[in-house]
PDB file of N, CA and C in Angstrom:
ATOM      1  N   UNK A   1      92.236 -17.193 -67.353  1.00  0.00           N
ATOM      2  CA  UNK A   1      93.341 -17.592 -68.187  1.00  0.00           C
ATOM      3  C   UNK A   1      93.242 -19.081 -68.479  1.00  0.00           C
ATOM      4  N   UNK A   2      93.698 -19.356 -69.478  1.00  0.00           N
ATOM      5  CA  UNK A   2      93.178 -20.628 -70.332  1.00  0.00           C
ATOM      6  C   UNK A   2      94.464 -21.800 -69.576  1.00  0.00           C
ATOM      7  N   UNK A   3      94.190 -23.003 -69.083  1.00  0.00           N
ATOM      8  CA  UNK A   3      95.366 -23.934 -68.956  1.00  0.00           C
ATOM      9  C   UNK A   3      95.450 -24.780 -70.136  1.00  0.00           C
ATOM     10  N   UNK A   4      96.856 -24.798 -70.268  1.00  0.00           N
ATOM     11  CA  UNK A   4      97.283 -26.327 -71.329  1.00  0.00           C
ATOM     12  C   UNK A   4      97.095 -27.799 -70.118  1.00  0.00           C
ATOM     13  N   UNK A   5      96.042 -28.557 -70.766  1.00  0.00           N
ATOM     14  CA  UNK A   5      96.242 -30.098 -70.394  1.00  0.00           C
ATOM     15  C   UNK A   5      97.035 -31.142 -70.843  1.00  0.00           C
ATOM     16  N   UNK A   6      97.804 -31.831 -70.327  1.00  0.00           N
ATOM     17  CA  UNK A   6      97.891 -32.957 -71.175  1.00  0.00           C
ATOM     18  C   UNK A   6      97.077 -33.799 -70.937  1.00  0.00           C
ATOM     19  N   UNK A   7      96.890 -34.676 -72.221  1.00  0.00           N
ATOM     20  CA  UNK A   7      95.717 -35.559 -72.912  1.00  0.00           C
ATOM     21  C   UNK A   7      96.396 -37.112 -72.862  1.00  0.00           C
ATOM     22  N   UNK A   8      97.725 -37.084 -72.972  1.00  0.00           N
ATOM     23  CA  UNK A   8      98.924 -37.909 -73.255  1.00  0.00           C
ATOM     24  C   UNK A   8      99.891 -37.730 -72.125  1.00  0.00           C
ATOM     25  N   UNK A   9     100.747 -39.017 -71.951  1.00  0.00           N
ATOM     26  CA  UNK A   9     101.759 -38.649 -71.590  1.00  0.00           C
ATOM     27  C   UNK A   9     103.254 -37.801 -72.052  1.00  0.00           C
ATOM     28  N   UNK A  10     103.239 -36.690 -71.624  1.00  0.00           N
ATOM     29  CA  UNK A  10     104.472 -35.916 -72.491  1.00  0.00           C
ATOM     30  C   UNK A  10     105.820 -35.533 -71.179  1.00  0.00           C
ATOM     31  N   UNK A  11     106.740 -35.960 -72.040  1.00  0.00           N
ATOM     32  CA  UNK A  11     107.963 -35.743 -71.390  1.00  0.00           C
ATOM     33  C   UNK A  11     108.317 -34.473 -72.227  1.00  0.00           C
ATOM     34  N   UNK A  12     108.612 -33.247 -70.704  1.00  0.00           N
ATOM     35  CA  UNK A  12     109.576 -31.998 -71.617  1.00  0.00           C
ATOM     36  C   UNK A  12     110.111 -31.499 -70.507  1.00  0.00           C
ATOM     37  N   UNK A  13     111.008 -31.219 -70.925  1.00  0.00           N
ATOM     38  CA  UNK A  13     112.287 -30.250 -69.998  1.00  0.00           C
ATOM     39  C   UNK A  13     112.341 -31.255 -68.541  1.00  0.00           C
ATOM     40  N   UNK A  14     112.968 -32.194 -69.116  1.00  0.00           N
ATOM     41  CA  UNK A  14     112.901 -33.642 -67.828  1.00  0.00           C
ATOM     42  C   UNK A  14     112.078 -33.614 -67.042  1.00  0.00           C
ATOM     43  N   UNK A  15     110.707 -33.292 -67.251  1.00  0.00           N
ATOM     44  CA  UNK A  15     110.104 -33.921 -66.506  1.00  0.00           C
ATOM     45  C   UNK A  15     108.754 -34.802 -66.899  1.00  0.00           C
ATOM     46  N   UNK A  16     108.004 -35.454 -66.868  1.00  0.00           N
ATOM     47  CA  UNK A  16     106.928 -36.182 -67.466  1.00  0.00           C
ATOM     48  C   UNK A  16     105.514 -36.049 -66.516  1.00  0.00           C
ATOM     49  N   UNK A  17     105.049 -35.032 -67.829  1.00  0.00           N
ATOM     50  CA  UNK A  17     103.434 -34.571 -67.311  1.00  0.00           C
ATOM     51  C   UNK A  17     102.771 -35.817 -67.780  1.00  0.00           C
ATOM     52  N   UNK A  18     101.889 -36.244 -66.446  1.00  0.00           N
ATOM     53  CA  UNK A  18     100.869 -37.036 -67.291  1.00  0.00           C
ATOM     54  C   UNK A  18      99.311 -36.714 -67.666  1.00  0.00           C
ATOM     55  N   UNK A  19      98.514 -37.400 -68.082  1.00  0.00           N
ATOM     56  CA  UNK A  19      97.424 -37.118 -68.428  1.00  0.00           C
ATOM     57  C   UNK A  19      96.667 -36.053 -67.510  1.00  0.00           C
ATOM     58  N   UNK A  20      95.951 -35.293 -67.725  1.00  0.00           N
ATOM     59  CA  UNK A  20      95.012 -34.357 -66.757  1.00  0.00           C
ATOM     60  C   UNK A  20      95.820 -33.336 -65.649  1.00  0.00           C
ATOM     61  N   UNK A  21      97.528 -33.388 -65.958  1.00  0.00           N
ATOM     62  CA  UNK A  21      98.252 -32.246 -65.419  1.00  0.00           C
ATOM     63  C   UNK A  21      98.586 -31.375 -66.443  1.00  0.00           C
ATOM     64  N   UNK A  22      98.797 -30.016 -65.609  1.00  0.00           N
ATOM     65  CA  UNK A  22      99.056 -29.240 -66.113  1.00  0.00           C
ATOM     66  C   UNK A  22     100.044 -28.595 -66.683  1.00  0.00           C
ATOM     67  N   UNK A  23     100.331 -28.056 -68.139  1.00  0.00           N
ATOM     68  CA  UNK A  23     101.832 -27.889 -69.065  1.00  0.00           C
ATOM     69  C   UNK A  23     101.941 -26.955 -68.998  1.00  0.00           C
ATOM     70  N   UNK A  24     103.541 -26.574 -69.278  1.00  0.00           N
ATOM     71  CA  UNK A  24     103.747 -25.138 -69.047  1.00  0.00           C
ATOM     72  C   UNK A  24     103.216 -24.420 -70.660  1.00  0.00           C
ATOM     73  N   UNK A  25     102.460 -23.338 -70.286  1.00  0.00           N
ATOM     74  CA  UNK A  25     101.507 -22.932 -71.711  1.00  0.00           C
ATOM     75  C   UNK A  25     102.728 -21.833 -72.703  1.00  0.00           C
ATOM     76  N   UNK A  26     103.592 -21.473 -71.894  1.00  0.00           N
ATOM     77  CA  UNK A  26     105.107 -20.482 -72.414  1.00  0.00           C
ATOM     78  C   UNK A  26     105.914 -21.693 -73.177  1.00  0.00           C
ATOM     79  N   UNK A  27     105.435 -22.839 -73.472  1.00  0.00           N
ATOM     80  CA  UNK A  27     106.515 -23.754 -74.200  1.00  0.00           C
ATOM     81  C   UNK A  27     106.509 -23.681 -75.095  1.00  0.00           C
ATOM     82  N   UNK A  28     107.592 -23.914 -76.303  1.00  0.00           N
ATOM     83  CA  UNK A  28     107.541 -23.786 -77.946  1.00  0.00           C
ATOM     84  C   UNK A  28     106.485 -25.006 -78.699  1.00  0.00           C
ATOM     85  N   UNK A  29     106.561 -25.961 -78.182  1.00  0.00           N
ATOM     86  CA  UNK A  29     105.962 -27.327 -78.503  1.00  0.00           C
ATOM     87  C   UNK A  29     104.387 -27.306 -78.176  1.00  0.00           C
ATOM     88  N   UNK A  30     103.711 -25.773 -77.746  1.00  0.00           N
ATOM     89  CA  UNK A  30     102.537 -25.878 -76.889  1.00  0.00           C
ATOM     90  C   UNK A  30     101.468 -25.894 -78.068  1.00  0.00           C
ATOM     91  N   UNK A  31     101.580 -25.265 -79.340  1.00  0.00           N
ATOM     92  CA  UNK A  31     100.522 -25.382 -79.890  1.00  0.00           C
ATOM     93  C   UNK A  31     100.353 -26.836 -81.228  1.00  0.00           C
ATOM     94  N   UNK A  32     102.151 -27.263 -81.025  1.00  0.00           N
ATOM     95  CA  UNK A  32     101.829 -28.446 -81.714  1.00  0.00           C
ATOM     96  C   UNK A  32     101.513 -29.841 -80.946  1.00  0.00           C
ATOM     97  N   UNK A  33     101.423 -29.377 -79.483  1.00  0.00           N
ATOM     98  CA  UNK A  33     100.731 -30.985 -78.940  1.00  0.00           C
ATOM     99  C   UNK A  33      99.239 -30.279 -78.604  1.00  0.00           C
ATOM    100  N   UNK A  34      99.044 -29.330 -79.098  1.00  0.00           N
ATOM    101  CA  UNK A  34      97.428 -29.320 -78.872  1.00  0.00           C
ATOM    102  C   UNK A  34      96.848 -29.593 -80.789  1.00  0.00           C
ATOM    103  N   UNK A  35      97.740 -29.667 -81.641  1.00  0.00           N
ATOM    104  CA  UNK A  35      97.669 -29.989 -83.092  1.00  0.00           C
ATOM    105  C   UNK A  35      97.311 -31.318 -83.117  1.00  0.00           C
ATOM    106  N   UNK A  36      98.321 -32.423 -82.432  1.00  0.00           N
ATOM    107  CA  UNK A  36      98.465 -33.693 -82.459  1.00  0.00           C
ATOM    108  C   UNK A  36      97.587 -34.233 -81.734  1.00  0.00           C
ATOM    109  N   UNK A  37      96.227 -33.758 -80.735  1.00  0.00           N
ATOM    110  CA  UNK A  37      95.677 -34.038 -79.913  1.00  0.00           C
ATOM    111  C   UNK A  37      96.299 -34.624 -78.345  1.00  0.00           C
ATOM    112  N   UNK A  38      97.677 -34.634 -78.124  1.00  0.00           N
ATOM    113  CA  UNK A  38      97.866 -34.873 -77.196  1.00  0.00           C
ATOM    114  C   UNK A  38      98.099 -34.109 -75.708  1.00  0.00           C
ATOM    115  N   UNK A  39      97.129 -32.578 -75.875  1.00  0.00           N
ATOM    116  CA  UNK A  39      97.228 -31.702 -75.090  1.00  0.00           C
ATOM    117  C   UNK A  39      95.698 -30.928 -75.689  1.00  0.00           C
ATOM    118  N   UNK A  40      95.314 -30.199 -74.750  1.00  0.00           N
ATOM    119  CA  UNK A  40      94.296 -29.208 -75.045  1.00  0.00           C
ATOM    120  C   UNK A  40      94.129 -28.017 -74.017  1.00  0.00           C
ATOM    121  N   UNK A  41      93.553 -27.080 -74.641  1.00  0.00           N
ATOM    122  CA  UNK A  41      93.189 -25.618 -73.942  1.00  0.00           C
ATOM    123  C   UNK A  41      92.132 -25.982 -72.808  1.00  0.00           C
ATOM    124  N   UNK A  42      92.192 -25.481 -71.550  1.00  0.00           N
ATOM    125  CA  UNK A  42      91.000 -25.547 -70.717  1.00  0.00           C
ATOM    126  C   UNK A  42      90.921 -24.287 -69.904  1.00  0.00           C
ATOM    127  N   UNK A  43      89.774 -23.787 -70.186  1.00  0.00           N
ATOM    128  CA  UNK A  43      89.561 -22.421 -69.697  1.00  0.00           C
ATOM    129  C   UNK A  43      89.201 -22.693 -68.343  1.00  0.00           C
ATOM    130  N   UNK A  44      88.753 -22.904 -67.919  1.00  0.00           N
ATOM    131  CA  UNK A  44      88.121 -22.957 -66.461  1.00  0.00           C
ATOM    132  C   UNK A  44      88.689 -24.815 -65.602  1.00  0.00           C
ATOM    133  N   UNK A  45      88.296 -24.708 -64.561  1.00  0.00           N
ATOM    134  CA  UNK A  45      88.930 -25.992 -63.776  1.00  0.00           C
ATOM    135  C   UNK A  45      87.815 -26.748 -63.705  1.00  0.00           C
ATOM    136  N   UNK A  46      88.085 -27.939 -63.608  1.00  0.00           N
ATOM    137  CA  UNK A  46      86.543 -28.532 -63.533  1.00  0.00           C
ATOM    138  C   UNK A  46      85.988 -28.294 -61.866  1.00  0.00           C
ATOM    139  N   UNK A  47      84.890 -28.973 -62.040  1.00  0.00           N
ATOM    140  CA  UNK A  47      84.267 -28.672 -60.717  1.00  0.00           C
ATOM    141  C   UNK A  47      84.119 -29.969 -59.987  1.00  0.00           C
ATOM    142  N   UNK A  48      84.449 -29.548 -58.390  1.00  0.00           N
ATOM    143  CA  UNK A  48      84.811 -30.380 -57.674  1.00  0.00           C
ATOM    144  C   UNK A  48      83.170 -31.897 -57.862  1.00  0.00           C
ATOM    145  N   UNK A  49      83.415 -32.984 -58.399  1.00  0.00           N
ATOM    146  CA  UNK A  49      82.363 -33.763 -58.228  1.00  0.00           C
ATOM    147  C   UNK A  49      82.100 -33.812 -56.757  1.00  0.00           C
ATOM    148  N   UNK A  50      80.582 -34.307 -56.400  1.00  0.00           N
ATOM    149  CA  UNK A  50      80.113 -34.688 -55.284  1.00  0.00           C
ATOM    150  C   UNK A  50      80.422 -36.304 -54.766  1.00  0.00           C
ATOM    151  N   UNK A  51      81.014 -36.589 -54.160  1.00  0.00           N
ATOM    152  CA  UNK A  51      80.704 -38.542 -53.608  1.00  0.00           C
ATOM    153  C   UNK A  51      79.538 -38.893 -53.254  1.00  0.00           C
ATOM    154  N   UNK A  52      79.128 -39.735 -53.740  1.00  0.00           N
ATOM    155  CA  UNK A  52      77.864 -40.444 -53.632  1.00  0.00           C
ATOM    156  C   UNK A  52      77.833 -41.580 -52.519  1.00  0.00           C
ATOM    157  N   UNK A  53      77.240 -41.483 -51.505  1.00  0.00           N
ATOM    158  CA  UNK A  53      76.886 -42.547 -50.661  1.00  0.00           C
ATOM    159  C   UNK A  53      76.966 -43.927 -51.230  1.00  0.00           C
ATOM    160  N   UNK A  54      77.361 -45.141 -49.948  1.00  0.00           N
ATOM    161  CA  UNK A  54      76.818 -46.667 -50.512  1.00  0.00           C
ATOM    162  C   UNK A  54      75.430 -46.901 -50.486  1.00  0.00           C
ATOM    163  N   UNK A  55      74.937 -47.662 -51.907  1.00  0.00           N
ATOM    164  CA  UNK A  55      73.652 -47.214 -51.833  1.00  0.00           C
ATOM    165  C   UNK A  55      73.263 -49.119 -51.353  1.00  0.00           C
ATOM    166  N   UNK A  56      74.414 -49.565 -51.352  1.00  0.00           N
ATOM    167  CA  UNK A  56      74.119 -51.303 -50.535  1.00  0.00           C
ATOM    168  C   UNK A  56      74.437 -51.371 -49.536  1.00  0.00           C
ATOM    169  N   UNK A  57      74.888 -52.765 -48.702  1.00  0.00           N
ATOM    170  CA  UNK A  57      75.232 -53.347 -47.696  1.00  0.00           C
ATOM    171  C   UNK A  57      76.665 -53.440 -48.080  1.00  0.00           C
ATOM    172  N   UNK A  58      77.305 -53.497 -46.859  1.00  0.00           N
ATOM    173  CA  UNK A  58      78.963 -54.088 -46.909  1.00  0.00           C
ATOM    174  C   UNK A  58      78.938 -55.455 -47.261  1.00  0.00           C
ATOM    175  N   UNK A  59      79.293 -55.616 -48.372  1.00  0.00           N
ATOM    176  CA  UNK A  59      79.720 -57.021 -49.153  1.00  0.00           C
ATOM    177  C   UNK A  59      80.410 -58.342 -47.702  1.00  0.00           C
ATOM    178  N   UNK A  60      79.780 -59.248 -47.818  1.00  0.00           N
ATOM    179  CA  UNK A  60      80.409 -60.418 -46.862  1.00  0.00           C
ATOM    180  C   UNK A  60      79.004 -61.163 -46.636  1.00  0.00           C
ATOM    181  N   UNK A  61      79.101 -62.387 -45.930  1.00  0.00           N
ATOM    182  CA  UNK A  61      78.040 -62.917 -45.156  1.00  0.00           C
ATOM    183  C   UNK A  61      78.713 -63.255 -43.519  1.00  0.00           C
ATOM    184  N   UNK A  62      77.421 -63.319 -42.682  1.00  0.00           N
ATOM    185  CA  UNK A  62      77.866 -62.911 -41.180  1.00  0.00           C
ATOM    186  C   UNK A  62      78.155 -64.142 -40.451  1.00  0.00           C
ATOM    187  N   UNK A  63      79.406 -64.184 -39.676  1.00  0.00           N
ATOM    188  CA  UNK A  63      79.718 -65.662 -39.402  1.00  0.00           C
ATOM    189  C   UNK A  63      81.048 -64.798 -38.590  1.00  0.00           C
ATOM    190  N   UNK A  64      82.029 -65.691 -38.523  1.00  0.00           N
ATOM    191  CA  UNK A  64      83.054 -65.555 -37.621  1.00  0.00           C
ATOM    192  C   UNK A  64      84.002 -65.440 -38.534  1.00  0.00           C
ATOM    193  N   UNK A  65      84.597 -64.169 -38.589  1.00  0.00           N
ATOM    194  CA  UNK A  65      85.921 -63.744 -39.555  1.00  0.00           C
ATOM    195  C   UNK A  65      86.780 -63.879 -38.465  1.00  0.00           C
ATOM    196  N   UNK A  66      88.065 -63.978 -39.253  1.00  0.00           N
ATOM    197  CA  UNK A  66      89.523 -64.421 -38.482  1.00  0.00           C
ATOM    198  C   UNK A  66      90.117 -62.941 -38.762  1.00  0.00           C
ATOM    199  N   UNK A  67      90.305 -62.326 -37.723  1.00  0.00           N
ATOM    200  CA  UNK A  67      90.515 -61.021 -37.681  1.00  0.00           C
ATOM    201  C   UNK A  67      89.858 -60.483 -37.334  1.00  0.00           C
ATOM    202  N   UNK A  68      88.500 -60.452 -37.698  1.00  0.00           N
ATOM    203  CA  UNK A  68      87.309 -59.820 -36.954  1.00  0.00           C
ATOM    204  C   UNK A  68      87.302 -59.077 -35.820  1.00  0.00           C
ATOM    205  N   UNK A  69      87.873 -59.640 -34.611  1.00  0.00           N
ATOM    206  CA  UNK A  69      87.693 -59.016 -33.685  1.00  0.00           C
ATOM    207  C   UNK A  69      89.167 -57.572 -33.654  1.00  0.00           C
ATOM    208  N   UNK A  70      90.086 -57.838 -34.230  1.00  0.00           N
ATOM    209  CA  UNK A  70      90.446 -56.081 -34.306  1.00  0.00           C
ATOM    210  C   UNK A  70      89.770 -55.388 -34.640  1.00  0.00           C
ATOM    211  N   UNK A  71      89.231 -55.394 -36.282  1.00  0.00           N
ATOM    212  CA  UNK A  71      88.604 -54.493 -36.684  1.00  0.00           C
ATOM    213  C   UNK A  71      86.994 -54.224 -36.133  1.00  0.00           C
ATOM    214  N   UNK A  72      86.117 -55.577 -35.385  1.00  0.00           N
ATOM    215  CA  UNK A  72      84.948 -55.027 -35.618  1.00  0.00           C
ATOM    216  C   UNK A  72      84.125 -55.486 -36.354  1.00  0.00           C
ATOM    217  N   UNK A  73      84.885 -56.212 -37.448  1.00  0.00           N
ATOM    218  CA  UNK A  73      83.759 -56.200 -38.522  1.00  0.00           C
ATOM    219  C   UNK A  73      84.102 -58.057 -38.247  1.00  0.00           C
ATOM    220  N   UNK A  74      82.854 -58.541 -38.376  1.00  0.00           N
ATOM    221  CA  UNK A  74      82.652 -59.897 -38.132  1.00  0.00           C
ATOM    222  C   UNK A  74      81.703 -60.569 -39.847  1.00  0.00           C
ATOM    223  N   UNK A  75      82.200 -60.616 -40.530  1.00  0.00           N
ATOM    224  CA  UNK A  75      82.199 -60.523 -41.786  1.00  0.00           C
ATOM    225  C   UNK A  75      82.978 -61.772 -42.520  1.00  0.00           C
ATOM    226  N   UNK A  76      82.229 -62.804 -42.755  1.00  0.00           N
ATOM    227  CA  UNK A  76      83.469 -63.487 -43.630  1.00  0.00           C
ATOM    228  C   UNK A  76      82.945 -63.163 -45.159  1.00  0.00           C
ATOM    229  N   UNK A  77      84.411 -63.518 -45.686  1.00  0.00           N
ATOM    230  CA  UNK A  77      84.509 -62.934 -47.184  1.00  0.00           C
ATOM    231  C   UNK A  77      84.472 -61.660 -47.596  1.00  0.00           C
ATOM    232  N   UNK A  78      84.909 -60.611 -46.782  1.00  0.00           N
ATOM    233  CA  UNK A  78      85.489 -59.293 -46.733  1.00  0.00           C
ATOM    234  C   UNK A  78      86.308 -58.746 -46.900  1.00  0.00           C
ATOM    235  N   UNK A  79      86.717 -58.469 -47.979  1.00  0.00           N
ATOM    236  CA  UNK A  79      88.615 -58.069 -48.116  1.00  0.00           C
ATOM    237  C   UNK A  79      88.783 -57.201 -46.897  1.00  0.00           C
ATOM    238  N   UNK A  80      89.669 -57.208 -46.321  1.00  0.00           N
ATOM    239  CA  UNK A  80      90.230 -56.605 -45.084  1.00  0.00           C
ATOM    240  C   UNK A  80      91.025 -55.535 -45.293  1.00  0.00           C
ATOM    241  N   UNK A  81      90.702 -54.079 -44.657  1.00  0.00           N
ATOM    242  CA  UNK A  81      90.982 -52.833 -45.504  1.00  0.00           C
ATOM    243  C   UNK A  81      92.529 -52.953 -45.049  1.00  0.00           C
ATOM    244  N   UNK A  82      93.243 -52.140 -46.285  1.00  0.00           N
ATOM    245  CA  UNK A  82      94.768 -52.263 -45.254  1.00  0.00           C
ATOM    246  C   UNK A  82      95.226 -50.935 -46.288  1.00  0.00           C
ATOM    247  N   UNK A  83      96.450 -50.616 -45.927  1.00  0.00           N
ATOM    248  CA  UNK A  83      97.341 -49.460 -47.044  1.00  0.00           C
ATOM    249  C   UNK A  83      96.854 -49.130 -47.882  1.00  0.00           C
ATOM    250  N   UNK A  84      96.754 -50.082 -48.499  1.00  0.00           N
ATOM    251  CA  UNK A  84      97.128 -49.378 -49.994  1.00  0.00           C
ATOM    252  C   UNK A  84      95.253 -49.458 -50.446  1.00  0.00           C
ATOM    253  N   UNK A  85      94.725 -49.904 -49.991  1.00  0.00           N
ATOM    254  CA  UNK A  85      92.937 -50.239 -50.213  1.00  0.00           C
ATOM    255  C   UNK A  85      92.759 -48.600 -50.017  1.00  0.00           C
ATOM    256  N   UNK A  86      92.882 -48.584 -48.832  1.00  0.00           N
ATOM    257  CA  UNK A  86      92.550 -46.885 -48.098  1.00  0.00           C
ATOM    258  C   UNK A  86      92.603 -45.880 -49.099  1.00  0.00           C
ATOM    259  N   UNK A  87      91.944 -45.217 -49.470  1.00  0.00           N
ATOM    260  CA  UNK A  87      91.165 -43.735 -49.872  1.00  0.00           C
ATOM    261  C   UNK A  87      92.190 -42.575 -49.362  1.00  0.00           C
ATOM    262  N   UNK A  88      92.851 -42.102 -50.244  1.00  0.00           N
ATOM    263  CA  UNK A  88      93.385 -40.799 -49.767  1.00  0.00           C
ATOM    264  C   UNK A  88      92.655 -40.117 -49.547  1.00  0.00           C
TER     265      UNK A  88
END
């Protein structure tokens, strides 16, 4: 069964789909935001990409970081991973 994407941001029935979620395909408005380009048909889901390894070194030069010793990493000029850096 085919999904509606949105392409755009679309607000309907209070709520706001954004880009690359999925619309309800039973809506009246469904074949004129796939008219306007801001929605399209997708038959199948995409496929999960693979992650690719670091193919370098951890960015820094080696010396005495201030912090260092929590984390481990003795690294100056290392952004220091925290919240919001972190990888869901």
């Amino acid at each position: 069964m085919a999904d509606l994407v949105a392409k755009r941001t679309i607000l309907y029935g209070q709520k706001e789909y954004r880009a690359g979620e999925t619309l309800p395909s039973d809506a009246p408005l469904a074949e004129m935001w796939v008219e306007c380009g801001s929605a399209i048909w997708r038959e199948e889901p995409p496929a999960d990409q693979p992650t690719a390894a670091p193919a370098s070194a951890t960015p820094g030069l080696p010396g005495l970081a201030v912090g260092g010793e929590q984390t481990g990493d003795d690294l100056v000029g290392k952004v220091p991973p925290t919240r919001k850096r972190r990888k869901a």
